[in-house]
Protein backbone atom coordinates (compact mmCIF):
# COMPACT_ATOMS: atom_id res chain seq x y z
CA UNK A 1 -12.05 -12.71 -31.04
CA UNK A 2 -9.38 -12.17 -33.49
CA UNK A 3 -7.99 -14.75 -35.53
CA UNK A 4 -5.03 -15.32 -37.76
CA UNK A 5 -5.13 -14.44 -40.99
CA UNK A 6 -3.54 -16.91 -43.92
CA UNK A 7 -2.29 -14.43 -45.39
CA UNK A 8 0.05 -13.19 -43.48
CA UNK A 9 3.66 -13.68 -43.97
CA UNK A 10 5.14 -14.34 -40.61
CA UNK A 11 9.08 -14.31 -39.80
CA UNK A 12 10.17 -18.16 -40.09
CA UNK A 13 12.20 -18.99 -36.46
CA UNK A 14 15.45 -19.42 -37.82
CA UNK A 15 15.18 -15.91 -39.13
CA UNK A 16 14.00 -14.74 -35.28
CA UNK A 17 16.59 -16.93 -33.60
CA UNK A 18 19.15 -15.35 -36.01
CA UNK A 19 18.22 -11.86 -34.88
CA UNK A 20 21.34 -11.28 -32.90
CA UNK A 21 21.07 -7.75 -30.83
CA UNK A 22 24.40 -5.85 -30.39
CA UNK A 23 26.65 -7.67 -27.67
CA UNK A 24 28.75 -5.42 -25.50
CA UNK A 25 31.90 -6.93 -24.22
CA UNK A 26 31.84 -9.06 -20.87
CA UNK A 27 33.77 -6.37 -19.23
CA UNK A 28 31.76 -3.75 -19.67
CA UNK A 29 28.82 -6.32 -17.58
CA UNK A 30 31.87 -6.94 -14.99
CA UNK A 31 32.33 -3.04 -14.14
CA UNK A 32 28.77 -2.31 -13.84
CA UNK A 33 28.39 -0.33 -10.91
CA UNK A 34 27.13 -2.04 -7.55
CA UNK A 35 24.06 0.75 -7.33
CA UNK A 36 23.36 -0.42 -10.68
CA UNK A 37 22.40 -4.00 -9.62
CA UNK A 38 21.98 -4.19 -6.39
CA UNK A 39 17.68 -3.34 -5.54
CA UNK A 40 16.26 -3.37 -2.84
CA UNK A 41 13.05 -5.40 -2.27
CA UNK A 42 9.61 -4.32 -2.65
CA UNK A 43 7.66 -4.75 0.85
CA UNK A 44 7.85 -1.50 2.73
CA UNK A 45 6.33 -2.39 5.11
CA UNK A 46 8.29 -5.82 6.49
CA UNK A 47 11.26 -4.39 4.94
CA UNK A 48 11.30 -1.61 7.40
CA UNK A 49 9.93 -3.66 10.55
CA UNK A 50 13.34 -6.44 9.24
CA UNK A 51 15.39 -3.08 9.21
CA UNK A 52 14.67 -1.89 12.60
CA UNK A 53 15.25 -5.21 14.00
CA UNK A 54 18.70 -5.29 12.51
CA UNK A 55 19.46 -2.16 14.20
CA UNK A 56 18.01 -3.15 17.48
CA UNK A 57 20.13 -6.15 17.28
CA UNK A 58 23.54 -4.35 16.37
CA UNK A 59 23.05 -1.61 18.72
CA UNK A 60 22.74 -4.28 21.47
CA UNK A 61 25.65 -6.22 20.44
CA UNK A 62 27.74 -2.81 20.23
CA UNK A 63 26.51 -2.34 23.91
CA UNK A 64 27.40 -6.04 25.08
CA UNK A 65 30.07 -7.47 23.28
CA UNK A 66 33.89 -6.84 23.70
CA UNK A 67 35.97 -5.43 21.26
CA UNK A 68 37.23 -7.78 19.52
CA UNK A 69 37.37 -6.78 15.63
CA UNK A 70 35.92 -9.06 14.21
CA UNK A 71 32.62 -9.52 15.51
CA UNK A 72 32.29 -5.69 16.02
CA UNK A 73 32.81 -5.54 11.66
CA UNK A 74 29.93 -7.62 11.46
CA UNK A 75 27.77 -6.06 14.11
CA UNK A 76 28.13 -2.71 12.08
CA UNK A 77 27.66 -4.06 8.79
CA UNK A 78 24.69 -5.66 10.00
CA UNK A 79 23.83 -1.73 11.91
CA UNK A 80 24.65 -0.59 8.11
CA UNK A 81 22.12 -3.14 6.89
CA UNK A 82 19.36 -2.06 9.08
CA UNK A 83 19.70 1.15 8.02
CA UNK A 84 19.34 0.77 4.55
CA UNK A 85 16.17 -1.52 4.85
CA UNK A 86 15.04 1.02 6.56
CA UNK A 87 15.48 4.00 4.21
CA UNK A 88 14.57 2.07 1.52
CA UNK A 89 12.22 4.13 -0.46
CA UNK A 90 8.95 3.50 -2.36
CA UNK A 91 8.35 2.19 -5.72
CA UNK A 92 8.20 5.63 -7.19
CA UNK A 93 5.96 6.16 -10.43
CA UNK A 94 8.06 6.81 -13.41
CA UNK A 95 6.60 8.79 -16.36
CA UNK A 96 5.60 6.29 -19.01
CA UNK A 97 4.08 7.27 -22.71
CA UNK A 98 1.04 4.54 -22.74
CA UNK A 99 -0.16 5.50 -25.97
CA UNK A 100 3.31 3.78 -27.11
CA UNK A 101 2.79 0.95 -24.42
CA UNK A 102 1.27 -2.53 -25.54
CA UNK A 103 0.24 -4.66 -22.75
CA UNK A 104 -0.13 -8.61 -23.48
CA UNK A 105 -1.78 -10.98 -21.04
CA UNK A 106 -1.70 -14.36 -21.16
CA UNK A 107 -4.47 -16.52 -19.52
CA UNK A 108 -6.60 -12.96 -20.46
CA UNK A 109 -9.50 -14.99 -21.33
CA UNK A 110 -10.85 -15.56 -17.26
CA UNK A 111 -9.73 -14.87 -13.73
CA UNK A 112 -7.33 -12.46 -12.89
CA UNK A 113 -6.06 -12.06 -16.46
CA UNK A 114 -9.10 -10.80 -17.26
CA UNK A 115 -9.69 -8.28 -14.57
CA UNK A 116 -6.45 -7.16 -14.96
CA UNK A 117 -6.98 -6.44 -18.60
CA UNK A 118 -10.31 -4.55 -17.92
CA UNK A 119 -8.42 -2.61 -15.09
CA UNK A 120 -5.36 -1.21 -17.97
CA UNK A 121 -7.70 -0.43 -21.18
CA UNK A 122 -10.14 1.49 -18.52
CA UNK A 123 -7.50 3.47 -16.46
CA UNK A 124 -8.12 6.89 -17.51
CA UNK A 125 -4.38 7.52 -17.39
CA UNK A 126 -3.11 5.09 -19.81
CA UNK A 127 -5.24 6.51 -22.75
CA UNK A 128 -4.02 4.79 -25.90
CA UNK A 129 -2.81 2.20 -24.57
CA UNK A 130 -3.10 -1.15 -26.42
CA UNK A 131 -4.04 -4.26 -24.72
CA UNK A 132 -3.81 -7.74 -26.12
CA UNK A 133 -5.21 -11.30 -24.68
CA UNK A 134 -3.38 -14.60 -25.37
CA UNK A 135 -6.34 -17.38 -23.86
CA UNK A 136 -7.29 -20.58 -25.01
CA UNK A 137 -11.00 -20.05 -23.63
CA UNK A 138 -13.72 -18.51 -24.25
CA UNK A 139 -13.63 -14.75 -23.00
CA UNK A 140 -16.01 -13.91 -19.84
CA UNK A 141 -16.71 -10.58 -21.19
CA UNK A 142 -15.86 -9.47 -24.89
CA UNK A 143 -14.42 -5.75 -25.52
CA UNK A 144 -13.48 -4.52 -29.02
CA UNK A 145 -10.75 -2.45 -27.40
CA UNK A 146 -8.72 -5.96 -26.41
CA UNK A 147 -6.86 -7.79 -29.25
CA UNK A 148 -7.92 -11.54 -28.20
CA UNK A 149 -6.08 -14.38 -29.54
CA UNK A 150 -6.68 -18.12 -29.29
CA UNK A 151 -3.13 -19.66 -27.98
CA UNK A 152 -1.96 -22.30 -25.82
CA UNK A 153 0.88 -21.26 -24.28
CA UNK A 154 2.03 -24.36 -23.18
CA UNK A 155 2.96 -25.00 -27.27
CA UNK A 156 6.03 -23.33 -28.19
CA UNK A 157 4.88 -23.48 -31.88
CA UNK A 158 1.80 -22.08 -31.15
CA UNK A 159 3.16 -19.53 -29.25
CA UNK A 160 5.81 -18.49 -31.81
CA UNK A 161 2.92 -18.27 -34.48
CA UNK A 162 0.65 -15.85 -32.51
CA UNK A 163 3.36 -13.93 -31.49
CA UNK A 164 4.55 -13.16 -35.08
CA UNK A 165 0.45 -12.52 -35.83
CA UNK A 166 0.79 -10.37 -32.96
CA UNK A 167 3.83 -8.10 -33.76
CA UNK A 168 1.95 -7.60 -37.76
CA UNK A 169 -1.38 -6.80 -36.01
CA UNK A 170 -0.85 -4.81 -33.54
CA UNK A 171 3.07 -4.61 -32.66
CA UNK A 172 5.99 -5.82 -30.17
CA UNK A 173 4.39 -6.11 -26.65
CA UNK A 174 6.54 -3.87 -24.22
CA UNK A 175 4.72 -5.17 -21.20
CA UNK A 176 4.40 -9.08 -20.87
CA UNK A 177 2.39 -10.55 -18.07
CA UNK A 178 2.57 -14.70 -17.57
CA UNK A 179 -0.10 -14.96 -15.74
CA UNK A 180 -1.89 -18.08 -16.98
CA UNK A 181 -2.03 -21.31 -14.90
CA UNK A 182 -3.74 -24.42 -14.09
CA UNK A 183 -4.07 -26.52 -10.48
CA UNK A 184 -5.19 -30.06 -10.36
CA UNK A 185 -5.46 -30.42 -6.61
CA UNK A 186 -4.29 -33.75 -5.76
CA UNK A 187 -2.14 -36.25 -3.92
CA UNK A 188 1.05 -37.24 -5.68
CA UNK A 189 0.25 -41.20 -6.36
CA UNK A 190 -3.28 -39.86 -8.07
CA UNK A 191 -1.30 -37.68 -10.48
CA UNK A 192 -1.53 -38.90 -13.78
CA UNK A 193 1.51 -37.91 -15.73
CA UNK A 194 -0.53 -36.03 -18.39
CA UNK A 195 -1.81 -33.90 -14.69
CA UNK A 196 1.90 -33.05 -13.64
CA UNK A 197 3.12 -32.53 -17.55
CA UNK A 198 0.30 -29.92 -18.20
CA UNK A 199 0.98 -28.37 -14.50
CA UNK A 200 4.68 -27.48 -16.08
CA UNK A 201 3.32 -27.14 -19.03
CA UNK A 202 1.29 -23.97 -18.92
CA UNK A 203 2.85 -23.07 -15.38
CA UNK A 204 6.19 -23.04 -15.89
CA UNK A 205 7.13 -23.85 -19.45
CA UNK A 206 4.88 -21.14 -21.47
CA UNK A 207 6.55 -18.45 -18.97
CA UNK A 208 9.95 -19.51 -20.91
CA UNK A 209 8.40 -19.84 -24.77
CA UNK A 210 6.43 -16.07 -24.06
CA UNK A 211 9.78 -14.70 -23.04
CA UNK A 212 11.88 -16.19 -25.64
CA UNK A 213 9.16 -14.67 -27.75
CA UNK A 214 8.98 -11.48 -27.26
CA UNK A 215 11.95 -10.45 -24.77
CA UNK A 216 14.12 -10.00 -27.98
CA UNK A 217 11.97 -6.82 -29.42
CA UNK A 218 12.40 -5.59 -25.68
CA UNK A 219 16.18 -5.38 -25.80
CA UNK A 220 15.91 -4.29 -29.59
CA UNK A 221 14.35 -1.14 -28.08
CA UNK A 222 16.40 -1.50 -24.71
CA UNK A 223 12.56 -1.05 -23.00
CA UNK A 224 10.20 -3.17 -21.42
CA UNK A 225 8.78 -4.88 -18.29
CA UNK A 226 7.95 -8.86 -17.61
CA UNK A 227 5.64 -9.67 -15.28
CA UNK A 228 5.83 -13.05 -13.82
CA UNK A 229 2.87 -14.77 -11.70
CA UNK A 230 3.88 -16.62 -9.39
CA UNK A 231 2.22 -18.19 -5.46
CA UNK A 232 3.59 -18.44 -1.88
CA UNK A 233 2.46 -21.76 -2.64
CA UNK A 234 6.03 -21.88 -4.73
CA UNK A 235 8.19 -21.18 -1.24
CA UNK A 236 6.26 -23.26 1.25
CA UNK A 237 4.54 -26.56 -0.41
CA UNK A 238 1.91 -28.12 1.03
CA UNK A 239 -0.17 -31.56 0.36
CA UNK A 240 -2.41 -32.09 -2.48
CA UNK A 241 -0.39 -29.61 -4.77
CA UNK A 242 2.82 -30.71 -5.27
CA UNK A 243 2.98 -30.49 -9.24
CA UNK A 244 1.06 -26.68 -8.49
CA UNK A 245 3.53 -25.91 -5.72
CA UNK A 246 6.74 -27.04 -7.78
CA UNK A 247 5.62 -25.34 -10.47
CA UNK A 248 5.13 -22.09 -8.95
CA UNK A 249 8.73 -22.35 -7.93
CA UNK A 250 10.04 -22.74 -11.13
CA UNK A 251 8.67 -18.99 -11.61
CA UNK A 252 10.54 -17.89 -8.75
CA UNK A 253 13.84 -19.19 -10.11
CA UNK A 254 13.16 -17.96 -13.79
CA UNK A 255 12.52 -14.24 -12.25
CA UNK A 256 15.58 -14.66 -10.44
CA UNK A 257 17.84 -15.64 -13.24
CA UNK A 258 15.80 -13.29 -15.75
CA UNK A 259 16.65 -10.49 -13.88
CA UNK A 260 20.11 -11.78 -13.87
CA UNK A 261 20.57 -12.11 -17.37
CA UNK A 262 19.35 -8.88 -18.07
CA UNK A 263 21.90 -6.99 -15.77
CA UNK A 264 24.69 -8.95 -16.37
CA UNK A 265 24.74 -10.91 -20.13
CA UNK A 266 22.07 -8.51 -21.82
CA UNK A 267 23.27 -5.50 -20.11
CA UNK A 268 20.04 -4.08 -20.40
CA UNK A 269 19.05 -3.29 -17.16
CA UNK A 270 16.30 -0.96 -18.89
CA UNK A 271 14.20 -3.85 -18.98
CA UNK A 272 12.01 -4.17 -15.48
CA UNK A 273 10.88 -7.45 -14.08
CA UNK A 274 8.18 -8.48 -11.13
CA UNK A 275 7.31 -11.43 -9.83
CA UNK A 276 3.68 -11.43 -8.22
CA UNK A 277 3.38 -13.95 -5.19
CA UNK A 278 -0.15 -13.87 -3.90
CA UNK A 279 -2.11 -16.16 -1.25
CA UNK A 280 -5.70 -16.98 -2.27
CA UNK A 281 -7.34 -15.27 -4.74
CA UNK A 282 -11.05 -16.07 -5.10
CA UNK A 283 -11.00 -16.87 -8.47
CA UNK A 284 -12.84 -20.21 -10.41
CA UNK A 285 -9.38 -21.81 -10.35
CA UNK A 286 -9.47 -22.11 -6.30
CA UNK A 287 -13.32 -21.78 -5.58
CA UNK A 288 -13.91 -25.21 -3.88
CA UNK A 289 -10.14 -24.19 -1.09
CA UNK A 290 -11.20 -25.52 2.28
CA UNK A 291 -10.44 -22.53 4.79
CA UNK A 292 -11.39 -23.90 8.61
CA UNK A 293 -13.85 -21.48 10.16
CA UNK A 294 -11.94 -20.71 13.11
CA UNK A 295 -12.00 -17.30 14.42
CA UNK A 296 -8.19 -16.92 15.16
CA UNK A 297 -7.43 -18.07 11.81
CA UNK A 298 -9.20 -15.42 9.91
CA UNK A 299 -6.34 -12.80 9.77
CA UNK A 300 -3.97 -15.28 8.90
CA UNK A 301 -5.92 -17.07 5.71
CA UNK A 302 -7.27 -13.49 4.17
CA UNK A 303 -8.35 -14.07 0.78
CA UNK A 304 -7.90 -11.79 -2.46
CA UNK A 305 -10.22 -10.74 -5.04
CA UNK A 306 -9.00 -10.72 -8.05
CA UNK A 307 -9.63 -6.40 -8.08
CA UNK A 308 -7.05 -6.40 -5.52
CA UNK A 309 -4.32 -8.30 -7.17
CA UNK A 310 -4.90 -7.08 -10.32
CA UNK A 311 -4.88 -3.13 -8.51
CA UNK A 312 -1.45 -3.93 -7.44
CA UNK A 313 -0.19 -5.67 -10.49
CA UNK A 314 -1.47 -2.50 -12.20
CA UNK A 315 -0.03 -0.12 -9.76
CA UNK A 316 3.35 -1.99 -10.08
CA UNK A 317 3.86 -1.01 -14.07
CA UNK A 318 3.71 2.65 -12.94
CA UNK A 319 6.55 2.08 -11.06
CA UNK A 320 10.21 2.66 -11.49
CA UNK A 321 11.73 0.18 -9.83
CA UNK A 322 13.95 -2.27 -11.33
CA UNK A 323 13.17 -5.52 -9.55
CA UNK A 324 10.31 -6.02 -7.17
CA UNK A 325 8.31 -8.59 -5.61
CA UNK A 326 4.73 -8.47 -4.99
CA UNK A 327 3.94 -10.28 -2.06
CA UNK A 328 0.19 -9.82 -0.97
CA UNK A 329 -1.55 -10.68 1.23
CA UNK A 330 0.53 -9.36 4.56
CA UNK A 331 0.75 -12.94 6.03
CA UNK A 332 2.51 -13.99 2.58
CA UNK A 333 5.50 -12.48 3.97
CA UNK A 334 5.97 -15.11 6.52
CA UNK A 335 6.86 -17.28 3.58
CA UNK A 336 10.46 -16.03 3.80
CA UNK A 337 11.10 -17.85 7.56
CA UNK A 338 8.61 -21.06 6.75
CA UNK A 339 10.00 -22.12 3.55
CA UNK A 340 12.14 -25.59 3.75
CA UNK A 341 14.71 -24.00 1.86
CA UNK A 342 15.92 -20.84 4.02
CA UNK A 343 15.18 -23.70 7.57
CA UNK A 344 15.02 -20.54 9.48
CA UNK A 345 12.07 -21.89 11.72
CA UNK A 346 12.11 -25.39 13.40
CA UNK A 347 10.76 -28.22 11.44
CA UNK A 348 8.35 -28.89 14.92
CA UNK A 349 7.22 -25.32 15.05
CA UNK A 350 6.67 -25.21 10.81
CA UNK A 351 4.20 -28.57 11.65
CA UNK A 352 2.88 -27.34 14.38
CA UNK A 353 1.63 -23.82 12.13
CA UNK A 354 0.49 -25.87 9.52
CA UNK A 355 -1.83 -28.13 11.54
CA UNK A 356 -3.21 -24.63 13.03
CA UNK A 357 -3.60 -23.42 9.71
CA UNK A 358 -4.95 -26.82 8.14
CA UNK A 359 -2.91 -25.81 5.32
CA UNK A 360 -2.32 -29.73 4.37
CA UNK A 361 -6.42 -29.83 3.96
CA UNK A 362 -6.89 -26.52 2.16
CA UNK A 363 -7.06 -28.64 -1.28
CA UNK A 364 -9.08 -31.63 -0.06
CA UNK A 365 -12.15 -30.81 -2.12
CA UNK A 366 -10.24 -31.11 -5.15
CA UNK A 367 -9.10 -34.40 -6.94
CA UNK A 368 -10.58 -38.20 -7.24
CA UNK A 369 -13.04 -39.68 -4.78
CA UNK A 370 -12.26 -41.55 -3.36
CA UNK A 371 -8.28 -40.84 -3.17
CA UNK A 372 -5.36 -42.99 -3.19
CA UNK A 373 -5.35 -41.90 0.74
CA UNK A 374 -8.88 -43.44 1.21
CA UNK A 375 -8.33 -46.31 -0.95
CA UNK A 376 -5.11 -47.17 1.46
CA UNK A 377 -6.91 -46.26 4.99
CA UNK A 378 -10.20 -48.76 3.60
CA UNK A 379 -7.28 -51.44 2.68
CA UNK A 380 -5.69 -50.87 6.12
CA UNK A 381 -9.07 -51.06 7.99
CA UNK A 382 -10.16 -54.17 5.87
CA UNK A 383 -6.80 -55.75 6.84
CA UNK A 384 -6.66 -54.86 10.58
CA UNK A 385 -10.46 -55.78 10.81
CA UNK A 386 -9.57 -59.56 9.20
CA UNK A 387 -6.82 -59.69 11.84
CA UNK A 388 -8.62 -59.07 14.73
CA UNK A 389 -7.61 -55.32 14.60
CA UNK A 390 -9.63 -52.35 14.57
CA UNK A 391 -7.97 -49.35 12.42
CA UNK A 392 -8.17 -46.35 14.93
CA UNK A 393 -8.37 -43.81 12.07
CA UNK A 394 -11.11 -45.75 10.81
CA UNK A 395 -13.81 -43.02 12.09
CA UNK A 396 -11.58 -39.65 11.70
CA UNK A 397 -11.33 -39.57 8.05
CA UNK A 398 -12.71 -36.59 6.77
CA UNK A 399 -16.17 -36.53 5.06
């Protein structure tokens, strides 16, 4: 594992912070082209099956409805729509120098950060590429080819200091992929508030002190790509996760403004951003998940390998694409209509799924025993039984 040497002079942060790149006038962000902002998202698949929906729809309402012109501009905007979801191409590879390409991982050390790192340096295509770990662990598997640093990345200072050891060592990372994290797995009254502060900590937080780190080389150079790890979890929450689950959202919103920034205040569109929102991946993290063993429930609660996210992570820096979202597996798409936010499905038929599922029980290996839940049904059966009462959950708690 590498280490930082003393004797390295590193750039103090008010001389970073001062590093002001040039600033183009507002306007010029104001007349971008639309072509140049608008992308549409990644999701072939869905996106075309949404498409020819849309169409369906609009062709029928062309067929039904009277002329009036109003609702006949939306029908063929939403016709218009259809089509373009539908024509929407592939992430097509662009060509890409890796021998000038320097990948940095964080949470490298074990899991998926790990894989993935294997999966770049040993790609046959991206010869001379360099690869560099940020993980606050012990690696699974050392490799002289990876440049392995000990950082927490929930510490802004500590994060500033490896990434100046970093840039002298081996140079300005062009690729950045947040993909540490941490899950605690349980009930919001036994969170502990060093549980939900560490949750945002290296969740949410490092994602910000990573970028502020190293995104200002990347518009130096006006070249680069962030990926951000993310979870369906942080679209649809669920019980026993709630610091993991708000967390994970907190990604979603900082790829959304990210890519923002970059195409509007930055004006460096150059820059490419993904955000990666898997289901389960069976990594150490989630090993203990409780997944019912119902036959009709085995499409729907597919679980990844790490190989396979870290495949399509991989495949994604080939591409040339602007913005994309990784959303894998297939059922992860159902996200978009389930959420609380977009309300799109019934609040009786969203319960009624997740009892199916026993997504509110997926996590109920994980945390204290006995929980703030048990401790309350015992109380309630102790109290019932002194009244004359007897608790009828008493013999369906879960064992």
């Amino acid at each position: 594992m590498a280490t930082p040497r003393s004797s390295i002079s590193t750039r103090s942060t008010y001389e970073r912070a001062s590093r002001q790149p040039p600033t183009p006038p507002p306007l010029e962000a104001r007349n971008a082209p639309l072509s140049s902002i608008i992308q549409p998202d990644d999701g072939p698949l869905f996106t075309r099956i949404f498409g020819l929906a849309s169409i369906a729809v609009a062709i029928f309402r062309l067929w039904t409805q009277d002329a009036q012109p109003s609702t006949r501009a939306v029908t063929v905007l939403l016709l218009l729509g259809g089509f373009w979801l539908v024509l929407v191409r592939k992430n097509a590879e662009a060509p890409i120098d890796w021998s000038k390409e320097i990948v940095l991982i964080t949470g490298g050390g074990s899991g998926l950060g790990a894989v993935l790192a294997q999966k770049i340096i040993n790609d046959p295509k991206r010869q001379g590429v360099k690869v560099v770990v940020l993980t606050n662990v012990p690696p699974e598997r050392f490799d002289s080819r990876i440049a392995t640093y000990n950082c927490d990345v929930s510490s802004k200072a500590d994060v500033e200091l490896v990434a100046d050891i970093v840039r002298f060592e081996v140079g300005a990372p062009t690729i950045l992929i947040n993909n540490a994290g941490v899950v605690n797995g349980k009930l919001i009254l036994d969170l502990t508030e060093d549980d939900v502060r560490r949750s945002f900590d290296v969740n949410a937080l490092a994602h910000y002190w990573t970028i502020q780190a190293f995104l200002p080389d990347m518009l130096d150079k006006r070249h680069g790509h962030i990926v951000n790890v993310a979870s369906v979890l942080g679209l649809c929450g669920f019980a026993q996760c709630a610091d993991y689950c708000a967390s994970k959202a907190a990604v979603i919103s900082l790829h959304a403004s990210l890519r923002s920034e970059l195409d509007l205040h930055y004006t460096t569109p150059e820059i490419r951003t993904t955000t990666v929102c898997p289901g389960h991946i069976q990594t150490a993290m989630f090993s203990r998940i409780y997944v019912p063993d119902r036959l009709l429930l085995k499409p729907l609660t597919l679980s990844l390998s790490p190989e396979a996210v870290a495949d399509a992570i991989s495949d994604s820096l080939n591409g040339s694409r602007r913005d994309s979202i990784l959303r894998l597996p297939f059922y992860t798409h159902s996200a978009r209509l389930l959420g609380p936010g977009p309300s799109l499905v019934p609040a009786p038929l969203r319960r009624a799924i997740e009892w199916f599922t026993a997504a509110n029980f997926a996590m109920f290996n994980f945390g204290p025993k006995p929980s703030y839940a048990d401790r309350l049904r015992a109380w309630r059966t102790e109290t019932r039984a002194r009244r004359g009462f007897v608790d009828p959950f008493a013999h369906t708690s879960r064992t």
